[in-house]
C-alpha atoms as a PDB file:
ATOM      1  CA  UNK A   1     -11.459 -85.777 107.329  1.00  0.00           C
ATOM      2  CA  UNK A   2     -11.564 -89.191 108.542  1.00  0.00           C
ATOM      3  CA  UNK A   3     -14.427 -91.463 108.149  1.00  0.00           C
ATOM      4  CA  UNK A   4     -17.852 -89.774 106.588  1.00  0.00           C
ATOM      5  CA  UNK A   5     -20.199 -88.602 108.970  1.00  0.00           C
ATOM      6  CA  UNK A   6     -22.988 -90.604 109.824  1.00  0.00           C
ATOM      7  CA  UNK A   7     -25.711 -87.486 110.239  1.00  0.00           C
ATOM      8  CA  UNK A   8     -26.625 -88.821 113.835  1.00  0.00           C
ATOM      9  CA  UNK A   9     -26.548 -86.157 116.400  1.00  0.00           C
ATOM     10  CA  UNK A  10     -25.500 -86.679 120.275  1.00  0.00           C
ATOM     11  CA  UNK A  11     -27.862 -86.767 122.943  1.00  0.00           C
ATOM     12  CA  UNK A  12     -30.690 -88.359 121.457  1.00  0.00           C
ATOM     13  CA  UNK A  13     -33.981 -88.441 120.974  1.00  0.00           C
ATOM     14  CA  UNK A  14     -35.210 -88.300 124.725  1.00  0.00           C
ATOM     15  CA  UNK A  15     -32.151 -85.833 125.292  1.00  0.00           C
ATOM     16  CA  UNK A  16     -32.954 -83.110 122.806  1.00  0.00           C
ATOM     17  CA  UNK A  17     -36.708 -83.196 123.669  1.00  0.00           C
ATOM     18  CA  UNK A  18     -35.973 -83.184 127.360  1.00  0.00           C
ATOM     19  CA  UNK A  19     -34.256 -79.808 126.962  1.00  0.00           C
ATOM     20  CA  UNK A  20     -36.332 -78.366 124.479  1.00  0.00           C
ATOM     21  CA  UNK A  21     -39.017 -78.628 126.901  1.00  0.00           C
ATOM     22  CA  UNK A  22     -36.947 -76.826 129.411  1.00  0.00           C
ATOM     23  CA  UNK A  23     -35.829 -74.551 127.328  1.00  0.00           C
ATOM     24  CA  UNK A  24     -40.143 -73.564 127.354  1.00  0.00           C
ATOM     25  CA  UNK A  25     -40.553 -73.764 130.704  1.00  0.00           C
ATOM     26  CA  UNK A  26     -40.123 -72.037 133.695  1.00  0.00           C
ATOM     27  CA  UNK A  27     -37.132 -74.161 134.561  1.00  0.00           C
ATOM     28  CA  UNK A  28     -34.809 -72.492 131.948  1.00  0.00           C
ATOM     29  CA  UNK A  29     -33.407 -70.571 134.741  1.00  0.00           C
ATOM     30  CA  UNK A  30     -32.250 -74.028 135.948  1.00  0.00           C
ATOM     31  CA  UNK A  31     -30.422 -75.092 133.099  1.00  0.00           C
ATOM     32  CA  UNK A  32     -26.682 -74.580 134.241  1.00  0.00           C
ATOM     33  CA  UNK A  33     -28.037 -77.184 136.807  1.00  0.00           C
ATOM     34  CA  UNK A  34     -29.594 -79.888 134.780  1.00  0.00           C
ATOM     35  CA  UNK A  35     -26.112 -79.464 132.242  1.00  0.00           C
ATOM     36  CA  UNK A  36     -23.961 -80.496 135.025  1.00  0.00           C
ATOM     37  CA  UNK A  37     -25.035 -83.524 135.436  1.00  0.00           C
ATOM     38  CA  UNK A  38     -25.768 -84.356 131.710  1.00  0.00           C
ATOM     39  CA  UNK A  39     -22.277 -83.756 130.844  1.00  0.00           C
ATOM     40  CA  UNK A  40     -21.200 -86.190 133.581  1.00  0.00           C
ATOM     41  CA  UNK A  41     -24.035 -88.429 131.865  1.00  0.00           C
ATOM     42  CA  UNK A  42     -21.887 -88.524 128.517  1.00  0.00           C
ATOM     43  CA  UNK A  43     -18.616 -88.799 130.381  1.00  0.00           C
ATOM     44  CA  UNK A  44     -19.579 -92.105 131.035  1.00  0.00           C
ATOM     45  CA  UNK A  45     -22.023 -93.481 128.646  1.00  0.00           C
ATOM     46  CA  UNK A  46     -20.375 -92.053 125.148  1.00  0.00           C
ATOM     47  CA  UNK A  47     -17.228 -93.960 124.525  1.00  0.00           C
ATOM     48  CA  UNK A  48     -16.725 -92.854 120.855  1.00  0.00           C
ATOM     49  CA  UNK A  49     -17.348 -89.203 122.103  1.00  0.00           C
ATOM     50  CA  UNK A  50     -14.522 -89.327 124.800  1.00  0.00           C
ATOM     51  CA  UNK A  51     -12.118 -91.000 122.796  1.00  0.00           C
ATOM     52  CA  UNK A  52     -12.555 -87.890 120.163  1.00  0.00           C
ATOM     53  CA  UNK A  53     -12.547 -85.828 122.944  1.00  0.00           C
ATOM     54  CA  UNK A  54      -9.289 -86.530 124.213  1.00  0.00           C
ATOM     55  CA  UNK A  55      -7.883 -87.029 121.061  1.00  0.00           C
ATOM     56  CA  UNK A  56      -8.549 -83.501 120.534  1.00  0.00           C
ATOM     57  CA  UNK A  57      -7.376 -82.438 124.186  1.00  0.00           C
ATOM     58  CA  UNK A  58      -4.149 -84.328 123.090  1.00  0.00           C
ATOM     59  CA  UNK A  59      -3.291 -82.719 119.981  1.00  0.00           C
ATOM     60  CA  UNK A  60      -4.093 -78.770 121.241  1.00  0.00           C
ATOM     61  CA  UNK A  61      -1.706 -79.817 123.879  1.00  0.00           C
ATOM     62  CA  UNK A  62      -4.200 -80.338 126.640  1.00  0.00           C
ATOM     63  CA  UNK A  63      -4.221 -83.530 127.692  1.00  0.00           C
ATOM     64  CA  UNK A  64      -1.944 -84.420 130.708  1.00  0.00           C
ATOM     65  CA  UNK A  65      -2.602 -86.263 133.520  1.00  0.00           C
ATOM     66  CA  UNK A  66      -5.992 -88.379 133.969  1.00  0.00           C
ATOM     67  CA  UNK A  67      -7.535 -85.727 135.969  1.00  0.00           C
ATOM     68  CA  UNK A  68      -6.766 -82.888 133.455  1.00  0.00           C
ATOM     69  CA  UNK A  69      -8.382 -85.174 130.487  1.00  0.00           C
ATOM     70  CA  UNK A  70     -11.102 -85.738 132.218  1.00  0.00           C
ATOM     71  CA  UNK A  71     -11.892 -82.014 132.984  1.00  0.00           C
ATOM     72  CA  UNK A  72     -11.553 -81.828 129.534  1.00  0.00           C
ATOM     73  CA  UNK A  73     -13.893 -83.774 128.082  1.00  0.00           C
ATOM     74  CA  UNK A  74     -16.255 -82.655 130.801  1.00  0.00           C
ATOM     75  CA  UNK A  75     -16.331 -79.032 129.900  1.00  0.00           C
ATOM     76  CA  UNK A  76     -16.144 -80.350 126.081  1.00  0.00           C
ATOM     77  CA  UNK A  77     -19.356 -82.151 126.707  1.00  0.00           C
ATOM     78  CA  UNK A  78     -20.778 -78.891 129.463  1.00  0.00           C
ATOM     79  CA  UNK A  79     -20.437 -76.268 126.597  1.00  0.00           C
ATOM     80  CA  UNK A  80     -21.649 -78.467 123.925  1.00  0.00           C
ATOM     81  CA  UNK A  81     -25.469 -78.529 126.067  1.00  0.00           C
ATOM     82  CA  UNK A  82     -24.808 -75.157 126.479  1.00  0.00           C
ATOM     83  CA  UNK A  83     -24.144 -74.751 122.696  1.00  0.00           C
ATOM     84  CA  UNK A  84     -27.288 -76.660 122.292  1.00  0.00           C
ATOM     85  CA  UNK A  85     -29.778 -74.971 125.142  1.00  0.00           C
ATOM     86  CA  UNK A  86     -29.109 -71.261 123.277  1.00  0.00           C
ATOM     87  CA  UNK A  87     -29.642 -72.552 119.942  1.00  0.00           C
ATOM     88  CA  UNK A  88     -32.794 -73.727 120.773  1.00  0.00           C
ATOM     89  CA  UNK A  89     -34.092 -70.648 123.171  1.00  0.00           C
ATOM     90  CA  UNK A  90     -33.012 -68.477 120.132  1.00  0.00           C
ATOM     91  CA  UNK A  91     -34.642 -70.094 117.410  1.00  0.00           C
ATOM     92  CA  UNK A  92     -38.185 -70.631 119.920  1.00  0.00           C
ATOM     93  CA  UNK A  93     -38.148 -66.893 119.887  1.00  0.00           C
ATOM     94  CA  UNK A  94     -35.670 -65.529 122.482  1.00  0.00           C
ATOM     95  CA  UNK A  95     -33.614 -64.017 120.529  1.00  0.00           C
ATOM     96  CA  UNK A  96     -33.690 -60.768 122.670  1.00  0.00           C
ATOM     97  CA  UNK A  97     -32.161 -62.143 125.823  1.00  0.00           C
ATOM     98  CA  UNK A  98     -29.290 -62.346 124.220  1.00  0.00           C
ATOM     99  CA  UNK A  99     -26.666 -60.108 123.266  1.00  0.00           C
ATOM    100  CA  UNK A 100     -24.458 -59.896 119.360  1.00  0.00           C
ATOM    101  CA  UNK A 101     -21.405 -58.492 118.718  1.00  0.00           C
ATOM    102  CA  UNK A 102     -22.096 -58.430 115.107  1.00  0.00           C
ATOM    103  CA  UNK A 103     -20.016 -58.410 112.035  1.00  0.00           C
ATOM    104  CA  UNK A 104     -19.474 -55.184 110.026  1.00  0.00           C
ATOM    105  CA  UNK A 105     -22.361 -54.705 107.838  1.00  0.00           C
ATOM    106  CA  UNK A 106     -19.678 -54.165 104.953  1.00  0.00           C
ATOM    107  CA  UNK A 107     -19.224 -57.852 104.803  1.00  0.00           C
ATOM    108  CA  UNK A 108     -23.001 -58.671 103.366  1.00  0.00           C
ATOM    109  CA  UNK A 109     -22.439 -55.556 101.476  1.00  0.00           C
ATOM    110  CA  UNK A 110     -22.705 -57.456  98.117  1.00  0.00           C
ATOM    111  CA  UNK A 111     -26.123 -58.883  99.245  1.00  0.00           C
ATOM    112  CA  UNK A 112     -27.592 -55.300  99.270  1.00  0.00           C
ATOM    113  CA  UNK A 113     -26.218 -55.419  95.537  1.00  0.00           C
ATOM    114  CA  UNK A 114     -28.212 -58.249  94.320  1.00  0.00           C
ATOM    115  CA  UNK A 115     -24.905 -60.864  94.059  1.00  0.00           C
ATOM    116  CA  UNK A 116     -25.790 -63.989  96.128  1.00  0.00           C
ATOM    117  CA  UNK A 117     -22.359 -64.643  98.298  1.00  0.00           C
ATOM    118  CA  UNK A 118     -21.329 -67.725 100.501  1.00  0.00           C
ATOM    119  CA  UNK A 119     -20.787 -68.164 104.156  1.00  0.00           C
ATOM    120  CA  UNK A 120     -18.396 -71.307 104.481  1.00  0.00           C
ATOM    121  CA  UNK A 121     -18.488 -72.507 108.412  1.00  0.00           C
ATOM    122  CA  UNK A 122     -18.547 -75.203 110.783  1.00  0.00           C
ATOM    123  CA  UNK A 123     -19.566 -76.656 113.989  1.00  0.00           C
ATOM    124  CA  UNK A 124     -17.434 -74.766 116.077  1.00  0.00           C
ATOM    125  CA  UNK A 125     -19.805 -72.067 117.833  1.00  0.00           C
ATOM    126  CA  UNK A 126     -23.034 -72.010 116.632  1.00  0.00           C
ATOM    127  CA  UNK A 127     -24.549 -71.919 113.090  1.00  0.00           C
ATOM    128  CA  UNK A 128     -28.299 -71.371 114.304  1.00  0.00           C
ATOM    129  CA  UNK A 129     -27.115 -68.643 116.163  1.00  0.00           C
ATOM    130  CA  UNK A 130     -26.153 -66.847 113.439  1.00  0.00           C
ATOM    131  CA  UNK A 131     -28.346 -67.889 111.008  1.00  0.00           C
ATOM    132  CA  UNK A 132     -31.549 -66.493 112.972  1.00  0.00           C
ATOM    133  CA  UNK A 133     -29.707 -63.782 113.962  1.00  0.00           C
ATOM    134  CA  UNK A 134     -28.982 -62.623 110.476  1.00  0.00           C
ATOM    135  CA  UNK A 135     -32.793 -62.878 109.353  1.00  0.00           C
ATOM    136  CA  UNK A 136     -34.136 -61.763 112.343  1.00  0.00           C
ATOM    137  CA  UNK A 137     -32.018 -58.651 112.717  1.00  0.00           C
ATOM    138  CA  UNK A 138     -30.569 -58.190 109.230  1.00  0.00           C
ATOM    139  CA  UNK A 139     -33.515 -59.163 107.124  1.00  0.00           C
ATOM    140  CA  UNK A 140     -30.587 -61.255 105.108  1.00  0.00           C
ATOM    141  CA  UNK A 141     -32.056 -63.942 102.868  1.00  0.00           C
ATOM    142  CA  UNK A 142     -30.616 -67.012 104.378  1.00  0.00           C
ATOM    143  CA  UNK A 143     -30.376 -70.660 103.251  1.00  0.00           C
ATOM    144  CA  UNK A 144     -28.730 -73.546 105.416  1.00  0.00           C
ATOM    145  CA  UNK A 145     -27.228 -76.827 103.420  1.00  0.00           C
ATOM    146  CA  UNK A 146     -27.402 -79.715 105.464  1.00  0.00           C
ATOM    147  CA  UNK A 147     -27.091 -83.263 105.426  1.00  0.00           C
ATOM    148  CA  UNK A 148     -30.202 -85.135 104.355  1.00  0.00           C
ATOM    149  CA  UNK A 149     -29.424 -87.927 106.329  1.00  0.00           C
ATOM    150  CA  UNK A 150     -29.769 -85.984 110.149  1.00  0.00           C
ATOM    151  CA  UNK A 151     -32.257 -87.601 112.057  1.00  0.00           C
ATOM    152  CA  UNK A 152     -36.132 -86.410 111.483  1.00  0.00           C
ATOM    153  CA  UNK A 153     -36.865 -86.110 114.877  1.00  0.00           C
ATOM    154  CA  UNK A 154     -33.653 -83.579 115.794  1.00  0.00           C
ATOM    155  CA  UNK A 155     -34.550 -82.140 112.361  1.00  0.00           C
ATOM    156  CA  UNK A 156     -38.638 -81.501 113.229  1.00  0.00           C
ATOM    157  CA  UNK A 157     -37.533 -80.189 116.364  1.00  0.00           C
ATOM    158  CA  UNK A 158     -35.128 -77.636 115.292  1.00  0.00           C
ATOM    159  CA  UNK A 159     -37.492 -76.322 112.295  1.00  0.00           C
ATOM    160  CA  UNK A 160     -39.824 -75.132 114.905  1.00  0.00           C
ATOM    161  CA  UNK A 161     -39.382 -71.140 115.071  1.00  0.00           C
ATOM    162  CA  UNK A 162     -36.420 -71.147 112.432  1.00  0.00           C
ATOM    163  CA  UNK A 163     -36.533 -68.154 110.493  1.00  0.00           C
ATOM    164  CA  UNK A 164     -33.844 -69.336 107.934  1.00  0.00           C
ATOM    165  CA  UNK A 165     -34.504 -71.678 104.967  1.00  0.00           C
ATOM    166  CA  UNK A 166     -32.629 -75.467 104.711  1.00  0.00           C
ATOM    167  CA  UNK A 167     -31.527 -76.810 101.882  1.00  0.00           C
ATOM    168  CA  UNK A 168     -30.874 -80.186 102.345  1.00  0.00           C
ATOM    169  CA  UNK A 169     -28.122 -82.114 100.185  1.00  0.00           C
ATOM    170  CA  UNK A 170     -27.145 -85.600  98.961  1.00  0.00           C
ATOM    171  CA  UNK A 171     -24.554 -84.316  96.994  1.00  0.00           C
ATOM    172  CA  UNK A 172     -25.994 -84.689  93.447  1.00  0.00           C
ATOM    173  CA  UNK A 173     -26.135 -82.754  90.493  1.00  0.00           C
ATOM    174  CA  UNK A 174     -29.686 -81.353  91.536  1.00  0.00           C
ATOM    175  CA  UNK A 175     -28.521 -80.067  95.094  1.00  0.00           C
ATOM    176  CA  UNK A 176     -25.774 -78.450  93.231  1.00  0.00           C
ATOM    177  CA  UNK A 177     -28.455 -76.416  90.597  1.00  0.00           C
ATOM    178  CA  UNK A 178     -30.575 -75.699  93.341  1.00  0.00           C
ATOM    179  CA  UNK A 179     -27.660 -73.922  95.090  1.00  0.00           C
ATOM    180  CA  UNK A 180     -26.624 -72.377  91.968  1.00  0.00           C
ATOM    181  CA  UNK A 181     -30.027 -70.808  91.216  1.00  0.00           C
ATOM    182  CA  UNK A 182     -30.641 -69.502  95.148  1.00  0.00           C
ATOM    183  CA  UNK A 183     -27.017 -67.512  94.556  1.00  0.00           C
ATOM    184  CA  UNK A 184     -28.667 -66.163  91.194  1.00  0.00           C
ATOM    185  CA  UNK A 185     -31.512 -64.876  93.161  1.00  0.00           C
ATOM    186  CA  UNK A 186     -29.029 -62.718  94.981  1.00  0.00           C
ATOM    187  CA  UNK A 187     -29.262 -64.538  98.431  1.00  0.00           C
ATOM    188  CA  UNK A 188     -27.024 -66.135 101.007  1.00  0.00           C
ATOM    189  CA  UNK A 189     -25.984 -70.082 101.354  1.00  0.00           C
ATOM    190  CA  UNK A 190     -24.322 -70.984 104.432  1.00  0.00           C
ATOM    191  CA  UNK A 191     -22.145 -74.372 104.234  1.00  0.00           C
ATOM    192  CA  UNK A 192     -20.260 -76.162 106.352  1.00  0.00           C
ATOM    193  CA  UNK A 193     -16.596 -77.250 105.580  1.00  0.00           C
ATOM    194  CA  UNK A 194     -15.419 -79.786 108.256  1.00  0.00           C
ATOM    195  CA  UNK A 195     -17.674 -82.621 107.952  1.00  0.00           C
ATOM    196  CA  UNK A 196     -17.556 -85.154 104.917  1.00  0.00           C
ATOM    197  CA  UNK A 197     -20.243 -87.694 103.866  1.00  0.00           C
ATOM    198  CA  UNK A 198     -18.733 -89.521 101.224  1.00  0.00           C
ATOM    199  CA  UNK A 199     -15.333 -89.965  99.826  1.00  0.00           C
ATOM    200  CA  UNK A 200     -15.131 -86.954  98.449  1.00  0.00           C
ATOM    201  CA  UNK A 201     -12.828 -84.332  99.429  1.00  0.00           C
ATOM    202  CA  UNK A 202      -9.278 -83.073  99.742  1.00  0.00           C
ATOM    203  CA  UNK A 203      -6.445 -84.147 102.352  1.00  0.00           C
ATOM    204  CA  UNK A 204      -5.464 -81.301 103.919  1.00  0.00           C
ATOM    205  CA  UNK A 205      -3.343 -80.058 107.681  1.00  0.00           C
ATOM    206  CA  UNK A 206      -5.223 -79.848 111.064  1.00  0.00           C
ATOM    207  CA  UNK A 207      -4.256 -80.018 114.170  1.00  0.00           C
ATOM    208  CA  UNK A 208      -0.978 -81.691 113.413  1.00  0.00           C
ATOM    209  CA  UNK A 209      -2.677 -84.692 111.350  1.00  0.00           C
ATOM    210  CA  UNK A 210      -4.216 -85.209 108.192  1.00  0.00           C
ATOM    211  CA  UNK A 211      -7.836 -84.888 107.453  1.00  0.00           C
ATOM    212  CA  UNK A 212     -10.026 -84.417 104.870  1.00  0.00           C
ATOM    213  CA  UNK A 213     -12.292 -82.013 103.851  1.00  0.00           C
ATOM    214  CA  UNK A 214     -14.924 -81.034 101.564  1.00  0.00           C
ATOM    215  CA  UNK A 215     -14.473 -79.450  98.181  1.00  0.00           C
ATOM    216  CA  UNK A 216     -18.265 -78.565  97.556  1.00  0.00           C
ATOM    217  CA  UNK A 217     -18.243 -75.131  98.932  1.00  0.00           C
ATOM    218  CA  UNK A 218     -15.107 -74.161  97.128  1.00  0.00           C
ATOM    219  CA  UNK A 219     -16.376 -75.737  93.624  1.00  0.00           C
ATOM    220  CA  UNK A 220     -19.939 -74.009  94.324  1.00  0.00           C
ATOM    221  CA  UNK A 221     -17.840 -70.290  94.829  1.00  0.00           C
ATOM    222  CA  UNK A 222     -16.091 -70.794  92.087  1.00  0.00           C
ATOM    223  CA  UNK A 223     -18.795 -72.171  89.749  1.00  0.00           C
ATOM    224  CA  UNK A 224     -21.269 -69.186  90.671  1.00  0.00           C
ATOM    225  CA  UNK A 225     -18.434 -66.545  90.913  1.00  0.00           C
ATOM    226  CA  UNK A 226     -20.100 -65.725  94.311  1.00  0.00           C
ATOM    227  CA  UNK A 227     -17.778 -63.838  97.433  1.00  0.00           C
ATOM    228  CA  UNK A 228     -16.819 -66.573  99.436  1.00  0.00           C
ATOM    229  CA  UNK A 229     -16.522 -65.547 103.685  1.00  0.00           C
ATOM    230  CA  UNK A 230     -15.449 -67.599 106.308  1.00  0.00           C
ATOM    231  CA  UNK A 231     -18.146 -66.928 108.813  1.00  0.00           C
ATOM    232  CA  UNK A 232     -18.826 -68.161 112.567  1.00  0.00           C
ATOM    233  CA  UNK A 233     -20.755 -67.404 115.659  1.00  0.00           C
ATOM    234  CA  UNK A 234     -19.148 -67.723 118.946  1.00  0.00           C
ATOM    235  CA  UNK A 235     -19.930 -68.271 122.517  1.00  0.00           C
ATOM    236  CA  UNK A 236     -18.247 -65.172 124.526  1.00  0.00           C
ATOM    237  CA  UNK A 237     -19.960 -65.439 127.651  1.00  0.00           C
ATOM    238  CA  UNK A 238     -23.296 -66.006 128.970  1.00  0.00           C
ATOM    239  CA  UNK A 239     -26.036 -65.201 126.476  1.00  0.00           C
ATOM    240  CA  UNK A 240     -23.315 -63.543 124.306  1.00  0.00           C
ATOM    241  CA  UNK A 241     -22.235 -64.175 120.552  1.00  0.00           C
ATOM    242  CA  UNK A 242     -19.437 -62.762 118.656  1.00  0.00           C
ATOM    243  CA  UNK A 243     -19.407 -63.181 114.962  1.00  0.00           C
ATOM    244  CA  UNK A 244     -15.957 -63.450 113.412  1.00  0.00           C
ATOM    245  CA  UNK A 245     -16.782 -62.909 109.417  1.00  0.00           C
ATOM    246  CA  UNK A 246     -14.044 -62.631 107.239  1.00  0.00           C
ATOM    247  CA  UNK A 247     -14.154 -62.318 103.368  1.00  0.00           C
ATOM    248  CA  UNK A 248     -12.291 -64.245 101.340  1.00  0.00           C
ATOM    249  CA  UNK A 249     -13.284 -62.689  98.108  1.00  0.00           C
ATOM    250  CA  UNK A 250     -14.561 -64.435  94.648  1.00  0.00           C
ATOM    251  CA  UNK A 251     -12.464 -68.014  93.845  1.00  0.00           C
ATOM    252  CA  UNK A 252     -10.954 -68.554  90.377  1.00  0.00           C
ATOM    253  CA  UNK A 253      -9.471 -71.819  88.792  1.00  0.00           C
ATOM    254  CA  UNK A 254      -5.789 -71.232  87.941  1.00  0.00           C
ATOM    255  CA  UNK A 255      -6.227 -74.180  85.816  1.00  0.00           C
ATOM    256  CA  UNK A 256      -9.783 -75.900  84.544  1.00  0.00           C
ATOM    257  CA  UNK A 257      -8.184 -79.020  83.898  1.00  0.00           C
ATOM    258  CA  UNK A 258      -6.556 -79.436  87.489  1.00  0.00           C
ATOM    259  CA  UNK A 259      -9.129 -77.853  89.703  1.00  0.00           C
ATOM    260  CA  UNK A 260      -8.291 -80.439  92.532  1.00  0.00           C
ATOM    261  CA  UNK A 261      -4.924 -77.970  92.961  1.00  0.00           C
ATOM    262  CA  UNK A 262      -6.893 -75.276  93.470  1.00  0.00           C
ATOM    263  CA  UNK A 263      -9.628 -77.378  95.559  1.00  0.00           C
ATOM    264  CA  UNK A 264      -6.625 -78.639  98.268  1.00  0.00           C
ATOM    265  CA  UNK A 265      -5.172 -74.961  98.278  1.00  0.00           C
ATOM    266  CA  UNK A 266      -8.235 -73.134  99.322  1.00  0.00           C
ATOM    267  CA  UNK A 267      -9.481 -76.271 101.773  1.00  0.00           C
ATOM    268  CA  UNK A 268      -6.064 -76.380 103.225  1.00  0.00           C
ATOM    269  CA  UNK A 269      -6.085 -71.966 104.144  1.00  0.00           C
ATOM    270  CA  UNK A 270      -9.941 -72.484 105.381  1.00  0.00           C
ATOM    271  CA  UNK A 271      -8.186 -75.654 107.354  1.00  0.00           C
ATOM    272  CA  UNK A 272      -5.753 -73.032 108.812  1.00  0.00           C
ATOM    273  CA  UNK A 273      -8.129 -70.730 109.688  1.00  0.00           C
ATOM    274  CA  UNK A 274     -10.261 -73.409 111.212  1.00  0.00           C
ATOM    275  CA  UNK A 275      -7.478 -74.857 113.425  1.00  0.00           C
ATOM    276  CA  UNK A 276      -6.520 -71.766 114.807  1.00  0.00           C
ATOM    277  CA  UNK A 277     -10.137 -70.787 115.530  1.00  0.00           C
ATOM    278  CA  UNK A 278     -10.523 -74.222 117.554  1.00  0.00           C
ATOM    279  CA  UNK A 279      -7.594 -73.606 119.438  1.00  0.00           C
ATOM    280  CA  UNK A 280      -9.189 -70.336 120.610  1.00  0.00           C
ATOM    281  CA  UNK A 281     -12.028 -72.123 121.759  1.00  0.00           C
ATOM    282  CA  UNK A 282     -11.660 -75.709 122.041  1.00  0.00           C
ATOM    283  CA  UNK A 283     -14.579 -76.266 123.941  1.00  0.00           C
ATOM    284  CA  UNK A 284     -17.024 -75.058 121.426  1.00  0.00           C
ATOM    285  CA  UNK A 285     -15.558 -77.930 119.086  1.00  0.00           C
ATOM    286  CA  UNK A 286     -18.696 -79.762 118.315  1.00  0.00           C
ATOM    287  CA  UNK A 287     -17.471 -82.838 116.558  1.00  0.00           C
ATOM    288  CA  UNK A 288     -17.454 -85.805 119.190  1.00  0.00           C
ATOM    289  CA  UNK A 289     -15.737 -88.396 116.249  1.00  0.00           C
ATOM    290  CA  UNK A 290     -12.366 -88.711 114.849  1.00  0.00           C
ATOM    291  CA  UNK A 291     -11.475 -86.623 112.584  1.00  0.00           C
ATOM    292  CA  UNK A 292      -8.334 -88.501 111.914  1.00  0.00           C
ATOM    293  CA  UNK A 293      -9.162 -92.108 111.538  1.00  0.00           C
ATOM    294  CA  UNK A 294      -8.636 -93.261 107.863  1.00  0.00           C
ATOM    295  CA  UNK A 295      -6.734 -90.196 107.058  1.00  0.00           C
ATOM    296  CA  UNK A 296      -4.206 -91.533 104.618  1.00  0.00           C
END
């Protein structure tokens, strides 16, 4: 990946409060409405978020004339609220307006055995989604690592009504125990494997540039000997989720004293899998920065 993530999340403070008191109201019905216009808002107002846009538009092949680029990054930004305006009605407790396609029970199969396993996603879709979804209709034990640095007030407001746990990470050696004794207990950690906050990580292929990603997830699998699946939730029409779930199985090191081979191989196939995901459903992309910038 390009340059680390910062942890700051679009739309603000005002913005995320604004619909999560819509979301509570009798004006959720409304919402299509009031995500119009705020997409047109961040057309205009979000530089560094339309340059990323179109850079992605650009390299799936989208871009074209001005017209076309701008319809672009104004759906980008349109199903990024809407992204945003389920993930909070679903984790304030509607969770039954809404309709899962979910995955084959097989794939949490070695839950049910006592092994703790690994999901290993990223912000395409919706993590939430899934996430309540699983302990709300699965009973699964789940546990979210994310960024300590998000901001508190995006963070307070999203803990309201979530039914999963967050374990939040600054990548040292006490994260990385923590992690290692919630897989012992036999229970789920969800990661995410596109965004990087330090220099730390692999360069690997996407979207016809280089990027780099994160080798925690892979290191974690490996270290805990814990079934590794690349797992996401997404949009498929209007208050409908399908989960694509697909095991990888458990990670070995072909060779202890060069595990970054074996760190680049498995980012670069989750990379693959990633890219072609995206191009399925570009819109659902929810990384408004460069990806590419710095990329050696």
């Amino acid at each position: 990946m390009g340059s680390a993530w910062t942890g700051q999340s679009r739309g603000g403070r005002f913005g995320n409060a604004f619909m999560h008191a819509v979301i509570r109201s009798p004006l959720y019905r409304l919402t299509p409405v009031f995500l119009f216009f705020i997409a047109l808002f961040f057309v205009f107002v979000s530089p560094k978020g339309t340059r990323a846009s179109f850079e992605l538009a650009d390299r799936l092949g989208r871009g074209g004339n001005l017209w076309r680029r701008f319809f672009f990054l104004w759906r980008h930004n349109y199903m990024f609220g809407t992204l945003l305006v389920d993930r909070f009605a679903i984790i304030s407790g509607n969770i039954d307006r809404y309709t899962f396609d979910r995955p084959d029970v097989s794939v949490i199969a070695p839950l049910e055995e006592g092994r703790g396993m690994i999901f290993l996603s990223a912000h395409l879709g919706s993590w939430d989604v899934m996430g309540q979804m699983l302990v709300v209709k699965r009973a699964v034990p789940v546990n979210l690592v994310m960024y300590a640095g998000v901001q508190p007030e995006l963070k307070a407001m999203m803990e309201r009504g979530r039914q999963f746990k967050v374990i939040e990470t600054d990548g040292s050696p006490a994260t990385a125990a923590q992690l290692l004794h919630v897989l012992q207990e036999g229970e789920l950690v969800a990661m995410m494997g596109d965004r990087i906050h330090s220099a730390a990580g692999v360069e690997v292929d996407f979207l016809g540039g280089k990027v780099r990603l994160p080798v925690g997830p892979f290191a974690l699998a490996a270290m805990a000997h814990a079934p590794l699946v690349y797992a996401f939730a997404l949009r498929d029409g209007t208050r409908r989720y399908r989960f694509v779930a697909e095991p990888v199985g458990e990670l070995r090191y072909t060779d202890r004293r060069n595990k970054q081979a074996d760190h680049q191989r498995w980012a670069q196939a989750f990379a693959t899998r990633l890219e072609a995901l995206v191009r399925e459903h570009p819109f659902q992309w929810g990384n408004f920065f460069s990806l590419w910038e710095d990329a050696s």
